[in-house]
C-alpha atoms as a PDB file:
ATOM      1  CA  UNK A   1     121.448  51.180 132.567  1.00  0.00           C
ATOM      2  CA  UNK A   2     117.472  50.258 131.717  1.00  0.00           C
ATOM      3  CA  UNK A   3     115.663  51.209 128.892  1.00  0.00           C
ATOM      4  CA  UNK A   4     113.103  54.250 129.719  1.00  0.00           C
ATOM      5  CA  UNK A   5     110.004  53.630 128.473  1.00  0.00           C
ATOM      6  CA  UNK A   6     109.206  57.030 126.412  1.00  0.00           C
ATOM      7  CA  UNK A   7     105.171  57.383 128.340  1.00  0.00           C
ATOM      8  CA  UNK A   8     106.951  57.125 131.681  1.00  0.00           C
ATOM      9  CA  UNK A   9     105.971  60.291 133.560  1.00  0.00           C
ATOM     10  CA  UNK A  10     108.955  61.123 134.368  1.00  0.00           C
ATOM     11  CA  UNK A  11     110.676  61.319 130.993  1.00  0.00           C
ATOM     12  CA  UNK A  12     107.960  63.073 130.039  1.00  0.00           C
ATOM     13  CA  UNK A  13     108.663  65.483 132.542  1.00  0.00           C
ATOM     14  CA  UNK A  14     112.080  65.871 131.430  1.00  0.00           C
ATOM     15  CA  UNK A  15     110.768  66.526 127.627  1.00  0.00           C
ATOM     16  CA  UNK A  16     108.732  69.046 128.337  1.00  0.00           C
ATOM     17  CA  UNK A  17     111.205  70.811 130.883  1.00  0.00           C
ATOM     18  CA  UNK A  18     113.572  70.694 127.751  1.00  0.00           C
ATOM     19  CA  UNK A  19     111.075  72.251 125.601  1.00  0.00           C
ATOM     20  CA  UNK A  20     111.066  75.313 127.928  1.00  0.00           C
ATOM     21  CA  UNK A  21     114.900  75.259 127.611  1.00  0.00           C
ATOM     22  CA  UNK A  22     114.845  74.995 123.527  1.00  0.00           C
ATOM     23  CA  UNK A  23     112.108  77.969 123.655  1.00  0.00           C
ATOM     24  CA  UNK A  24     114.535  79.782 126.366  1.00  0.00           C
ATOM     25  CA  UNK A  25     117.559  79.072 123.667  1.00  0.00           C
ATOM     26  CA  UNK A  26     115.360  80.221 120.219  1.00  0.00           C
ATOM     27  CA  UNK A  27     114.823  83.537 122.064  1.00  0.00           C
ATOM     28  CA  UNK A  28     117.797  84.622 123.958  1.00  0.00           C
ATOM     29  CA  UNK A  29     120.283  83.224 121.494  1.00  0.00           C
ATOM     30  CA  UNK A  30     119.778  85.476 118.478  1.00  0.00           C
ATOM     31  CA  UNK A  31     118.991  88.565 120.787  1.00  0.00           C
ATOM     32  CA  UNK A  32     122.484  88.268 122.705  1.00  0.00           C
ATOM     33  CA  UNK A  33     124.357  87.793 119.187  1.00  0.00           C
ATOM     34  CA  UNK A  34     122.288  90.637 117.777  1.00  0.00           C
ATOM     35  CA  UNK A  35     122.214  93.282 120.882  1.00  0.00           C
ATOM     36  CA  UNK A  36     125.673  92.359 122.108  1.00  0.00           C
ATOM     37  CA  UNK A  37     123.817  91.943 125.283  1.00  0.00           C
ATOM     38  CA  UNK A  38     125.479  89.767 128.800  1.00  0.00           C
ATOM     39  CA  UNK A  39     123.617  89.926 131.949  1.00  0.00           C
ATOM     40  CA  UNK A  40     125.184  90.399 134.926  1.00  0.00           C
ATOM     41  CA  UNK A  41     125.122  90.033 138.448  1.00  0.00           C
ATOM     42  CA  UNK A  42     126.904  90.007 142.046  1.00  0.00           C
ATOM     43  CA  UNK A  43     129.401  87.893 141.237  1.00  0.00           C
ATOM     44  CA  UNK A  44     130.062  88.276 137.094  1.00  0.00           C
ATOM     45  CA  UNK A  45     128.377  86.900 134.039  1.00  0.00           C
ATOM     46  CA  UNK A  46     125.711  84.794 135.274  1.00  0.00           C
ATOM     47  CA  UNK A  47     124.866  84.354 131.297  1.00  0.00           C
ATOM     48  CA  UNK A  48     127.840  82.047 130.742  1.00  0.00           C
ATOM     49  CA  UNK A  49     126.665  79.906 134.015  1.00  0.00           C
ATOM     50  CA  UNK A  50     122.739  79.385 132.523  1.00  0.00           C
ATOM     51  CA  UNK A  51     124.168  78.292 129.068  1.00  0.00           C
ATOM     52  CA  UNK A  52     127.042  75.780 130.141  1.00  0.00           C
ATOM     53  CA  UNK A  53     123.868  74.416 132.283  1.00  0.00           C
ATOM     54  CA  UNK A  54     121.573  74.419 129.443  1.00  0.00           C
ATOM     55  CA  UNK A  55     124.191  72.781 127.226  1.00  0.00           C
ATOM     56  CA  UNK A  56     125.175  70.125 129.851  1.00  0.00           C
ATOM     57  CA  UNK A  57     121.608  69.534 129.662  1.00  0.00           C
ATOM     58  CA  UNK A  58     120.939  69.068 126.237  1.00  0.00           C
ATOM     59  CA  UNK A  59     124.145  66.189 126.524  1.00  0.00           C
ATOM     60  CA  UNK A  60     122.138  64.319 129.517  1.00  0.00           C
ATOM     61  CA  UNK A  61     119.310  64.151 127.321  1.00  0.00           C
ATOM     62  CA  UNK A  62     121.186  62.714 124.488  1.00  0.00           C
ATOM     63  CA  UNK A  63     122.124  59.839 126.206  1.00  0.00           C
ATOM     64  CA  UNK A  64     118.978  59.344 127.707  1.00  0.00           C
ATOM     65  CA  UNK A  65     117.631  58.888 124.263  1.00  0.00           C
ATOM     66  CA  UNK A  66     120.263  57.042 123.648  1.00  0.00           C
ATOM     67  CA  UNK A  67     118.395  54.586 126.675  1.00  0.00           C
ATOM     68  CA  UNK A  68     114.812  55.785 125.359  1.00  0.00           C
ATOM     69  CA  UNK A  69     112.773  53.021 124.217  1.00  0.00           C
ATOM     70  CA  UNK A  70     110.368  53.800 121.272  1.00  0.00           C
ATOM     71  CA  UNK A  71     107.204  52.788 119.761  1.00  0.00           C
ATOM     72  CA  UNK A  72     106.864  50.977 116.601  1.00  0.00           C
ATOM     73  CA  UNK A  73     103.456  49.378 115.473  1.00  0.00           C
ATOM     74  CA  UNK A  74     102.124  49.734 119.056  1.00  0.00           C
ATOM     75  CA  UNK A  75     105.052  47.808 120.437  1.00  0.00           C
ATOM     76  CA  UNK A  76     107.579  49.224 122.725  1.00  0.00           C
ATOM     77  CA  UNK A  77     110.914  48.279 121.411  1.00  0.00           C
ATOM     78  CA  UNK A  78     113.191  48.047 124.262  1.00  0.00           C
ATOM     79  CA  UNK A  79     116.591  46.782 122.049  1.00  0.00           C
ATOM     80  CA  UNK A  80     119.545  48.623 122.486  1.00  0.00           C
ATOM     81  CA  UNK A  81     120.624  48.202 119.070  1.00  0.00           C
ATOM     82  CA  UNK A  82     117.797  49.239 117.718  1.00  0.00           C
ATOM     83  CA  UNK A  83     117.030  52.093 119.548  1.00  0.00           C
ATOM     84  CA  UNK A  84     120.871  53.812 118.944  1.00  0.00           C
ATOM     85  CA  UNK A  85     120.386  52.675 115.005  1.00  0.00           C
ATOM     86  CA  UNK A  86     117.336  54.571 114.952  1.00  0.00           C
ATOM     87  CA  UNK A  87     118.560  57.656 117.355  1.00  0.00           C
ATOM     88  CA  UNK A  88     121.925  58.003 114.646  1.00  0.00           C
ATOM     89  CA  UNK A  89     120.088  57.970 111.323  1.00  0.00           C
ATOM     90  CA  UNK A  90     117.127  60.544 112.449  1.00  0.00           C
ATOM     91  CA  UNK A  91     117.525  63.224 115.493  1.00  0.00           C
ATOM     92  CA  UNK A  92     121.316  62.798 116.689  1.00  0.00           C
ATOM     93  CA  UNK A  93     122.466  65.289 114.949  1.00  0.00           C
ATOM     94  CA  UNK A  94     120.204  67.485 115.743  1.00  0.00           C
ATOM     95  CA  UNK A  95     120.390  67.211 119.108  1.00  0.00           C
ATOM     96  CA  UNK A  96     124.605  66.923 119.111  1.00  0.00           C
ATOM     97  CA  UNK A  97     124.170  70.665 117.213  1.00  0.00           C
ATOM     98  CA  UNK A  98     122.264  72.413 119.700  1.00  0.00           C
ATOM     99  CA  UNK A  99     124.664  71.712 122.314  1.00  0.00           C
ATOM    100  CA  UNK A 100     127.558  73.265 120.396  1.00  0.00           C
ATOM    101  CA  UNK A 101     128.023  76.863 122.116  1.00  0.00           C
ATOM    102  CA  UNK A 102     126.514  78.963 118.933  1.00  0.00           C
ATOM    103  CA  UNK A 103     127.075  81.826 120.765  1.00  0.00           C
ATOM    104  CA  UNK A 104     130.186  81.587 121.950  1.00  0.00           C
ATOM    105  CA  UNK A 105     131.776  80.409 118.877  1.00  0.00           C
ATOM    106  CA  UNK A 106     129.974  83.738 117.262  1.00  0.00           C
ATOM    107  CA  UNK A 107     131.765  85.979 119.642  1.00  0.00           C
ATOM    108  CA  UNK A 108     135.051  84.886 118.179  1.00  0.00           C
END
């Protein structure tokens, strides 16, 4: 698997797409937990469908940081090592948290 460089185009794509997912998740979270509220459709809960896809998502983007290069002193470090080292002692755990179903394990 290469190392992305973190100014391709296309991860930044994918960053900002997730942005509009963690902005989707900060508002519809608390308001189903609060309201009690499940949308519906034809065919059952679509609600349950958008956030196994949404957490699925946030996975795929931890290990493509996990493959993210990053900058440091205007050089792009491409080592594996060092770019895992650096992912587990700042945002992993972070980003391994929001893909834990809040809001299903709140229902129970």
């Amino acid at each position: 698997i290469p190392v992305f460089n973190p100014r391709n185009k296309y991860k930044v794509a994918w960053d900002l797409f997730l942005a509009v997912i963690i902005f989707y998740s900060v508002l519809s979270i608390p308001y189903k937990i609060g309201f009690g509220i499940e949308y519906e459709m034809f065919f059952g809960s679509v609600d349950g469908g958008i956030d196994l896809t949404m957490d699925i998502l946030f996975l795929l983007d931890i290990f493509a940081t996990f493959n993210t290069g990053f900058m440091f002193q205007k050089i792009l470090v491409s080592n594996r090592h060092l770019i895992i080292k650096r992912y587990l002692k700042g945002w992993f755990i972070i980003d391994f948290l929001s893909t834990v179903p809040i809001d299903n394990i709140a229902e129970l």
